[in-house]
C-alpha atoms as a PDB file:
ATOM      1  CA  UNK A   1      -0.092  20.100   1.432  1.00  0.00           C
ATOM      2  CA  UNK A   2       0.397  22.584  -1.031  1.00  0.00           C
ATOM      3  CA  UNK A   3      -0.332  22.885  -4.865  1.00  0.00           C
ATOM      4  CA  UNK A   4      -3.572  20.645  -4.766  1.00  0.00           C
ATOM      5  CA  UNK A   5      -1.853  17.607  -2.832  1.00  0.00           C
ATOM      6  CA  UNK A   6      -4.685  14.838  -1.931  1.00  0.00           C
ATOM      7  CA  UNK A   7      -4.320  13.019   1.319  1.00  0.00           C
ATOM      8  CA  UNK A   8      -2.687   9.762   1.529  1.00  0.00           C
ATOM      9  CA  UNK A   9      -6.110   7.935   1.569  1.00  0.00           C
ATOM     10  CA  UNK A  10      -6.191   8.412  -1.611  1.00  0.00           C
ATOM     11  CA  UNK A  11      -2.659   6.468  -2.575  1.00  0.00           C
ATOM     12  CA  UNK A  12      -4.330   3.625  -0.464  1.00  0.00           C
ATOM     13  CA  UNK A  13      -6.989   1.590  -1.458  1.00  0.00           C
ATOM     14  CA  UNK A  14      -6.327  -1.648  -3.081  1.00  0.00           C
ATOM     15  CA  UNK A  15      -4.633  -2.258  -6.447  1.00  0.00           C
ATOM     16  CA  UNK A  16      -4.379   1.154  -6.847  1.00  0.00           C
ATOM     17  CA  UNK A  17      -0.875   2.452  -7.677  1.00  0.00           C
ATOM     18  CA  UNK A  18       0.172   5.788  -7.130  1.00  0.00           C
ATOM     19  CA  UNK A  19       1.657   6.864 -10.733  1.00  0.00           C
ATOM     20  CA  UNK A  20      -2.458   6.533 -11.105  1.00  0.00           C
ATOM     21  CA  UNK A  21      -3.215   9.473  -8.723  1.00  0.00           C
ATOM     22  CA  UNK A  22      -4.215  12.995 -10.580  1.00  0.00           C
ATOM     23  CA  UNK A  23      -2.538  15.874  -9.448  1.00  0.00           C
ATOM     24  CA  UNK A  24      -4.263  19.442  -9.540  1.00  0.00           C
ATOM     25  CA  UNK A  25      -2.127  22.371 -10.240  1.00  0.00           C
ATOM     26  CA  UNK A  26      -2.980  25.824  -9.983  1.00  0.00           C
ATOM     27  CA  UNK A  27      -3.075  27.621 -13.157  1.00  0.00           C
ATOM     28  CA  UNK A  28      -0.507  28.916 -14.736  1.00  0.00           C
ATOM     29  CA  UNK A  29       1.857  26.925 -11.917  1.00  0.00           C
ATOM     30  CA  UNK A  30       4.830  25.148 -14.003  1.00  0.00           C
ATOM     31  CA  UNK A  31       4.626  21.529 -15.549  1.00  0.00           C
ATOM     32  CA  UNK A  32       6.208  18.170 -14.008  1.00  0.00           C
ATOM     33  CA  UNK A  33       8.196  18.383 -16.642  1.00  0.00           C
ATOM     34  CA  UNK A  34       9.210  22.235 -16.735  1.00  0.00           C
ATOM     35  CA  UNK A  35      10.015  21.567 -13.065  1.00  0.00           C
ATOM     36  CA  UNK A  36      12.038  18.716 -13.766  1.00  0.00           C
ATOM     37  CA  UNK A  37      13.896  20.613 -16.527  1.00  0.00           C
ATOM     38  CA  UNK A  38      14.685  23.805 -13.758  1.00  0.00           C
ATOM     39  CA  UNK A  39      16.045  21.388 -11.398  1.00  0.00           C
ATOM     40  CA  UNK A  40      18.695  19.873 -14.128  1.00  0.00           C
ATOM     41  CA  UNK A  41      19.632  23.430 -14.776  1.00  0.00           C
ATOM     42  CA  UNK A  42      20.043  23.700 -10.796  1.00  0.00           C
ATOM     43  CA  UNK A  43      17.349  25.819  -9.421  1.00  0.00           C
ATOM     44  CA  UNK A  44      16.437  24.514  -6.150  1.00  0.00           C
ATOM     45  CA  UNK A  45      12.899  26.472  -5.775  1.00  0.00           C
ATOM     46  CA  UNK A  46      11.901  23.685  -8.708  1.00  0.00           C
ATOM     47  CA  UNK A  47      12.995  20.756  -6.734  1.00  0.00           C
ATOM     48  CA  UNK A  48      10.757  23.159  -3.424  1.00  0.00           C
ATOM     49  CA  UNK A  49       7.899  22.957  -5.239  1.00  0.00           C
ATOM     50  CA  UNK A  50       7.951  19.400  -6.566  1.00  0.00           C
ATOM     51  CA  UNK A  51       8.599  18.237  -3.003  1.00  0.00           C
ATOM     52  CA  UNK A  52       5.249  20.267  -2.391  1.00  0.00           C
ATOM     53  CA  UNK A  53       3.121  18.640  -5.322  1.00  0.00           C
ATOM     54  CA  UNK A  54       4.221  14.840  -4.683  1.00  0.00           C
ATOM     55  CA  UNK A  55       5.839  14.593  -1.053  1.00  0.00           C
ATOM     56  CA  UNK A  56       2.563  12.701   0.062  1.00  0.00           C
ATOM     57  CA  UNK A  57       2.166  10.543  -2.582  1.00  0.00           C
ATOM     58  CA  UNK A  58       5.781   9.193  -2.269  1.00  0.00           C
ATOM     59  CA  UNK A  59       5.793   8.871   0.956  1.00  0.00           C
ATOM     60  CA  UNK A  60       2.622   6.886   0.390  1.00  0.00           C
ATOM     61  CA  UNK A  61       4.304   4.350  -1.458  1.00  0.00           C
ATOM     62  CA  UNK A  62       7.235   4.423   0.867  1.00  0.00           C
ATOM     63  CA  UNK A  63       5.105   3.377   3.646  1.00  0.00           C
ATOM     64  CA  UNK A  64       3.575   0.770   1.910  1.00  0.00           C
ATOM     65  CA  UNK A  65       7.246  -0.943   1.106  1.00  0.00           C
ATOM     66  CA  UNK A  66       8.845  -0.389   4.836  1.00  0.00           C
ATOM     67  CA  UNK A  67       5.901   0.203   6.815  1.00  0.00           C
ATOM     68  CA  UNK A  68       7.530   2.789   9.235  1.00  0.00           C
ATOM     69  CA  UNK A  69       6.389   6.638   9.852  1.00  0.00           C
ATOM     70  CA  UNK A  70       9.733   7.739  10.869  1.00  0.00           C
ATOM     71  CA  UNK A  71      11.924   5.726   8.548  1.00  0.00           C
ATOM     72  CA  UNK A  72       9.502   6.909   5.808  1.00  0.00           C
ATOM     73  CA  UNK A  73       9.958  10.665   6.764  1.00  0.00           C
ATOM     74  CA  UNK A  74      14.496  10.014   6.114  1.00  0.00           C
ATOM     75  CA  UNK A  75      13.743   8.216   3.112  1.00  0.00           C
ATOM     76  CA  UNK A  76      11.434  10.684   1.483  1.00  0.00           C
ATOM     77  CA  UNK A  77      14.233  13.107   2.357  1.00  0.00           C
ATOM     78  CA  UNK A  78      16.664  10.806   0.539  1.00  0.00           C
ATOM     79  CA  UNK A  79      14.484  10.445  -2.454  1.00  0.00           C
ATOM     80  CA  UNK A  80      14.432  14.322  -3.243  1.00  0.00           C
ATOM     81  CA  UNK A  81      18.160  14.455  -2.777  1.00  0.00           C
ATOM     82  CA  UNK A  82      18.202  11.781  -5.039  1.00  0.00           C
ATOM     83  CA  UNK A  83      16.030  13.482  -7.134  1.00  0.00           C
ATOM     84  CA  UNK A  84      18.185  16.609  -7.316  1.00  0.00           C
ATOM     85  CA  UNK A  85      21.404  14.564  -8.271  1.00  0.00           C
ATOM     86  CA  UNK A  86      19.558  12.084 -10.780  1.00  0.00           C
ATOM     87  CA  UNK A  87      17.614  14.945 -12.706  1.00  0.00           C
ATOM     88  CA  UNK A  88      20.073  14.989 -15.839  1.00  0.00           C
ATOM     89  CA  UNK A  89      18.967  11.508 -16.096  1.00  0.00           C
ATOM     90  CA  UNK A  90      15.136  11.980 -16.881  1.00  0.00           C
ATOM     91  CA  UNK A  91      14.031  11.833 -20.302  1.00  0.00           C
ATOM     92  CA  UNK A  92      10.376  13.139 -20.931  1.00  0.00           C
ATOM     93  CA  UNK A  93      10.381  10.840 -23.968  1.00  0.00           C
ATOM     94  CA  UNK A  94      10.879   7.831 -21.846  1.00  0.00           C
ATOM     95  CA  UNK A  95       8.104   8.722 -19.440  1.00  0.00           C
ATOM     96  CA  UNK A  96       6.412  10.874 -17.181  1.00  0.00           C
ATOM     97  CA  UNK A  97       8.210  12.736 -14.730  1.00  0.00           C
ATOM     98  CA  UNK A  98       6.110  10.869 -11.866  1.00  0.00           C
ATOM     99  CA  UNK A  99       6.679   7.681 -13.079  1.00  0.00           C
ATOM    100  CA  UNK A 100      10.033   8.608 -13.105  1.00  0.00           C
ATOM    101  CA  UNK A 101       9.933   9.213  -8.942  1.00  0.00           C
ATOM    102  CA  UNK A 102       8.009   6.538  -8.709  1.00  0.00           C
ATOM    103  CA  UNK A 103      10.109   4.165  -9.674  1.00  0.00           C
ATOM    104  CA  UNK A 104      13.235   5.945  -8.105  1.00  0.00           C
ATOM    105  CA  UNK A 105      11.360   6.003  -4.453  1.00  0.00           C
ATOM    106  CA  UNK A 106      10.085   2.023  -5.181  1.00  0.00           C
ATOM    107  CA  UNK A 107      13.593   0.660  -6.180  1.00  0.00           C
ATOM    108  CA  UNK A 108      14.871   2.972  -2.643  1.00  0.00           C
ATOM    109  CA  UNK A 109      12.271   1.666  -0.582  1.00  0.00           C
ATOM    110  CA  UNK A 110      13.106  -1.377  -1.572  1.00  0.00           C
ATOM    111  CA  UNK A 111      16.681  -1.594  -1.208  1.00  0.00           C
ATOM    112  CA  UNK A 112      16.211  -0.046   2.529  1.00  0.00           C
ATOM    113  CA  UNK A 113      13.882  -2.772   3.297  1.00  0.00           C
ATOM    114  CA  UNK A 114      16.543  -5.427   2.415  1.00  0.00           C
ATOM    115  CA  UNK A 115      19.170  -3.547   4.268  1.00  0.00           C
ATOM    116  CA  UNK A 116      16.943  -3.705   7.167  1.00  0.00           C
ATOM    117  CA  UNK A 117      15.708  -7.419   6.838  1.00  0.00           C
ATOM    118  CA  UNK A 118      19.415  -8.282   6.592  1.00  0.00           C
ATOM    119  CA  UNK A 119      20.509  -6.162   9.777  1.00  0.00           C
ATOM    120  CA  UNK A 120      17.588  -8.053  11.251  1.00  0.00           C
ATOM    121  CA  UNK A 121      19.142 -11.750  10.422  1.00  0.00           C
ATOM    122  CA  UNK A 122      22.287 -10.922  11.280  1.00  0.00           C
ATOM    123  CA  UNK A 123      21.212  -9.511  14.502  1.00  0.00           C
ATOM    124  CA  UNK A 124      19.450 -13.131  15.255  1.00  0.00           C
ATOM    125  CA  UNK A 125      22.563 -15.135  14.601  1.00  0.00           C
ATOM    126  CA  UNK A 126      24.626 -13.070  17.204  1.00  0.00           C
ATOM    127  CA  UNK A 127      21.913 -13.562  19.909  1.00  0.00           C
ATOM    128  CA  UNK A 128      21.663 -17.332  18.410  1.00  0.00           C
ATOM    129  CA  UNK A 129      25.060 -18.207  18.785  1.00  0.00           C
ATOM    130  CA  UNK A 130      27.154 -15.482  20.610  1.00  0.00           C
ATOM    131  CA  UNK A 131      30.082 -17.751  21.257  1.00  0.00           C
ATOM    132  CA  UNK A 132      30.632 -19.351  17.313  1.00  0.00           C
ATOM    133  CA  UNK A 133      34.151 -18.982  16.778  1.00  0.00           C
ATOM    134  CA  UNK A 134      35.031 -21.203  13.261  1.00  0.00           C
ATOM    135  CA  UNK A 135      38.620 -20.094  13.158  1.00  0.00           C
ATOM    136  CA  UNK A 136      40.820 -23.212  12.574  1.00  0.00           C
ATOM    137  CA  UNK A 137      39.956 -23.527   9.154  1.00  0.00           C
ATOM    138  CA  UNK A 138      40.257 -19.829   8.262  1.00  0.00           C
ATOM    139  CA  UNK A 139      43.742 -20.394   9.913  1.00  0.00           C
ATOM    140  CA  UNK A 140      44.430 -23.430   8.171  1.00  0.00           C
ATOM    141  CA  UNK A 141      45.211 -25.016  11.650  1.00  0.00           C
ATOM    142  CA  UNK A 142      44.404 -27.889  14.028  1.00  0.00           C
ATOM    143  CA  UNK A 143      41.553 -27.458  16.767  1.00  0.00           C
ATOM    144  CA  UNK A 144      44.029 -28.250  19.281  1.00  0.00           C
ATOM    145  CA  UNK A 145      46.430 -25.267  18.068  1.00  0.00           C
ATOM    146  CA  UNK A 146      43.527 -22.972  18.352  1.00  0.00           C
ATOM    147  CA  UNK A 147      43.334 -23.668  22.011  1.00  0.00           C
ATOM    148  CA  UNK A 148      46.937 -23.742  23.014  1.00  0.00           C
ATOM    149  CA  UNK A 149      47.865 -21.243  25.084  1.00  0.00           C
ATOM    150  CA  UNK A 150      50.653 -20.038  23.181  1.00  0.00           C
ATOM    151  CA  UNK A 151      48.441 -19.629  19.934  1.00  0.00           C
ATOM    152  CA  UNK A 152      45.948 -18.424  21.629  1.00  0.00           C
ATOM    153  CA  UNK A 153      48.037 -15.403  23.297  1.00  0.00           C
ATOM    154  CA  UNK A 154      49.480 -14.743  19.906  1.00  0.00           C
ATOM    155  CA  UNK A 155      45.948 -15.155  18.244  1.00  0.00           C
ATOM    156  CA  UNK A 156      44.970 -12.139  20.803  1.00  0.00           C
ATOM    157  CA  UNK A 157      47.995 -10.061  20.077  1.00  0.00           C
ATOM    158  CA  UNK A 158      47.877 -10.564  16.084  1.00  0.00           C
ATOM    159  CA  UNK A 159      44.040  -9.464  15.883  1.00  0.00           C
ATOM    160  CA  UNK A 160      45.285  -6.467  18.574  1.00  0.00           C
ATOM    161  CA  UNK A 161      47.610  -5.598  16.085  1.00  0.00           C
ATOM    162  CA  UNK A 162      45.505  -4.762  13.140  1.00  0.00           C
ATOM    163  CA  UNK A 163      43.913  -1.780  12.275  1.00  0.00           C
ATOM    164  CA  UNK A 164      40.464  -1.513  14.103  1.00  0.00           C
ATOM    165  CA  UNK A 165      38.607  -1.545  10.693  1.00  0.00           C
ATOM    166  CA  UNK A 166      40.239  -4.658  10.129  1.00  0.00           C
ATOM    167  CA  UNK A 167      39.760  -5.813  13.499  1.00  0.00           C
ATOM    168  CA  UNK A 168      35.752  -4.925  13.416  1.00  0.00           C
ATOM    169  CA  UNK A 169      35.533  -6.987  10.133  1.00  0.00           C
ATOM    170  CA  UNK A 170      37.306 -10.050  11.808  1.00  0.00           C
ATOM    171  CA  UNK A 171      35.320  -9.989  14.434  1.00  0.00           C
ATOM    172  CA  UNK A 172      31.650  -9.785  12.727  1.00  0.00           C
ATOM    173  CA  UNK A 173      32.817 -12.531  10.414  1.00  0.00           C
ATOM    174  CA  UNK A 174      34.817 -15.314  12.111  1.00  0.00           C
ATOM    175  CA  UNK A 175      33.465 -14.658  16.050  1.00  0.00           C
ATOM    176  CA  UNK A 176      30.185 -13.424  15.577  1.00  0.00           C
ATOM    177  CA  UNK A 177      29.696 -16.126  12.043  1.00  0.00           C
ATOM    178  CA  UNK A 178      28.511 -13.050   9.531  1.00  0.00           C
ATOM    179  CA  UNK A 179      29.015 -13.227   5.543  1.00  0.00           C
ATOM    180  CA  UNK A 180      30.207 -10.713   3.970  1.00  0.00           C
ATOM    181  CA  UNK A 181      26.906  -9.253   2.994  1.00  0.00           C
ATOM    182  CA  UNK A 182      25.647  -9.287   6.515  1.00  0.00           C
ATOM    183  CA  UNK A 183      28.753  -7.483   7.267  1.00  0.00           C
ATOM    184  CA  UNK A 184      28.146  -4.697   4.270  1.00  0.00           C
ATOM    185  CA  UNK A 185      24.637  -3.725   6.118  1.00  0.00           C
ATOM    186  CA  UNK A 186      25.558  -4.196   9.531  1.00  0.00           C
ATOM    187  CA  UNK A 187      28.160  -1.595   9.627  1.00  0.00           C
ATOM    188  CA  UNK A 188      26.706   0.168   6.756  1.00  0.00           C
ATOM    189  CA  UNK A 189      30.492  -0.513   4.822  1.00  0.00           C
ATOM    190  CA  UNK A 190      30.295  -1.437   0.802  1.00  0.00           C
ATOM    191  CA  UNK A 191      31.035  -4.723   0.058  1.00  0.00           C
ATOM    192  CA  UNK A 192      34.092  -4.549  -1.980  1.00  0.00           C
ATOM    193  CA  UNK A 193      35.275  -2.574   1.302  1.00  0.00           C
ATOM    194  CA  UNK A 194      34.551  -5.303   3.243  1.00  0.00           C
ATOM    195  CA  UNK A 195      36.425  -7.793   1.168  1.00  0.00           C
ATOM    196  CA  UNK A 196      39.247  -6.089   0.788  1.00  0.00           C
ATOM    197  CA  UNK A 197      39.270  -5.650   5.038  1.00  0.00           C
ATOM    198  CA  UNK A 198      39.127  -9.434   5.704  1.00  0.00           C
ATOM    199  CA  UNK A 199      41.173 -10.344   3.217  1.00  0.00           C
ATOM    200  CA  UNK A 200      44.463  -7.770   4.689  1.00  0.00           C
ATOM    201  CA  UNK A 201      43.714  -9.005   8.039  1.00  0.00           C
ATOM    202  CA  UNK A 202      43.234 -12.507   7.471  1.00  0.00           C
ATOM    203  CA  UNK A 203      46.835 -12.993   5.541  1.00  0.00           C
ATOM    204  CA  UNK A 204      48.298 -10.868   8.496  1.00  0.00           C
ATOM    205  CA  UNK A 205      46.683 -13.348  10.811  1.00  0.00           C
ATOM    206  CA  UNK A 206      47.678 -16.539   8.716  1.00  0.00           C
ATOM    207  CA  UNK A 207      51.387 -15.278   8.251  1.00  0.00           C
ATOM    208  CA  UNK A 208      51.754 -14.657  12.147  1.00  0.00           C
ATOM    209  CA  UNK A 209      50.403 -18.258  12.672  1.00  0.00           C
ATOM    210  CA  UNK A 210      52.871 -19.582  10.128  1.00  0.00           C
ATOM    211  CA  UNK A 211      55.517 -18.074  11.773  1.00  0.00           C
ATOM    212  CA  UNK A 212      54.945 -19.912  14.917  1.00  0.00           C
ATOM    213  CA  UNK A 213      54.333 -23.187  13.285  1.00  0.00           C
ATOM    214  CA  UNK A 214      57.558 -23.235  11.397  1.00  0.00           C
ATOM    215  CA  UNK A 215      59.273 -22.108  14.950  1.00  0.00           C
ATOM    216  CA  UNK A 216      57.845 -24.957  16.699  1.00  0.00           C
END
């Protein structure tokens, strides 16, 4: 590592938090906070050499959160990108500009971790019950409609019919028994996304079935 970076060890012992780590700078070399400043005003060399001065100790405390050497690597990559874009934020009278990535990479690592825990549950309820398939009261019908051949035929040809974004969201949530959430970081869709999927296809759905039952 360049510009005096220590080795992870010393990010690593216990109780001891990163922000706490001294880093050595050559003399003359810029400031966190000149560097910081360069990189609001766009020059990318500034965000080169901060990447150089703290890349270890971030990725550090990324490994500590998500405990995965690879997974670390993309997220450290997403934290200087993050970095770059969030730089007209920082305030040197709020703080120090490594507090400032420190917090940014914890609240990161963090929210990756829950995306992947999530992934992980929902991934356990497929292979836990691979065949749930709660649709009569999202249809507002009988059990023994669901199961008529006639429904069941149109059933097929209705979900056919929708748009395969809606038809992936249909799937994940009424065959496969995912919330909406689950949904949002299995297929890496936002949530209000989601939503508004379910919600298009599900009236499409209900209207087809009403059709038939007012036919019948």
């Amino acid at each position: 590592m360049s510009s005096g970076l220590g080795p992870a060890s010393e990010v690593e012992g216990p109780k001891q938090e990163p922000v706490t780590v001294s880093i050595g700078t050559e003399p003359g070399a810029p400031s966190d906070v000149e560097l910081i400043t360069a990189i609001q005003a766009g020059d990318a060399d500034a965000l080169s050499h901060l990447y150089d001065r703290y890349s270890g100790i971030l990725k550090a405390l990324i490994l500590r959160i998500i405990h995965n050497d690879t997974e670390a690597d993309d997220l450290l990559q997403e934290v200087f990108l993050e970095i770059w874009n969030q730089a007209k934020n920082f305030s040197a009278e709020k703080g120090k500009p490594l507090g400032w990535m420190v917090t940014l990479t914890r609240r990161r690592s963090i929210d990756a971790l829950r995306k992947k825990q999530a992934y992980a549950r929902a991934e356990e309820r497929l292979q836990a019950e691979p065949e749930r398939q709660p649709l009569a009261w999202v249809q507002n019908t009988t059990a023994e409609e669901i199961t008529a051949g006639d429904t069941r035929a149109l059933m097929a040809k209705v979900i056919s019919s929708l748009p395969e974004a809606q038809q992936q969201v249909i799937d994940l949530a009424f065959f496969r028994g995912m919330s909406q959430r689950e949904i949002a970081a299995h297929t890496n869709i936002p949530l209000g996304t989601v939503k508004t999927r379910l919600e298009l296809g599900l009236k499409k759905i209900y209207d087809s079935l009403k059709e038939l039952k007012d036919e019948l």
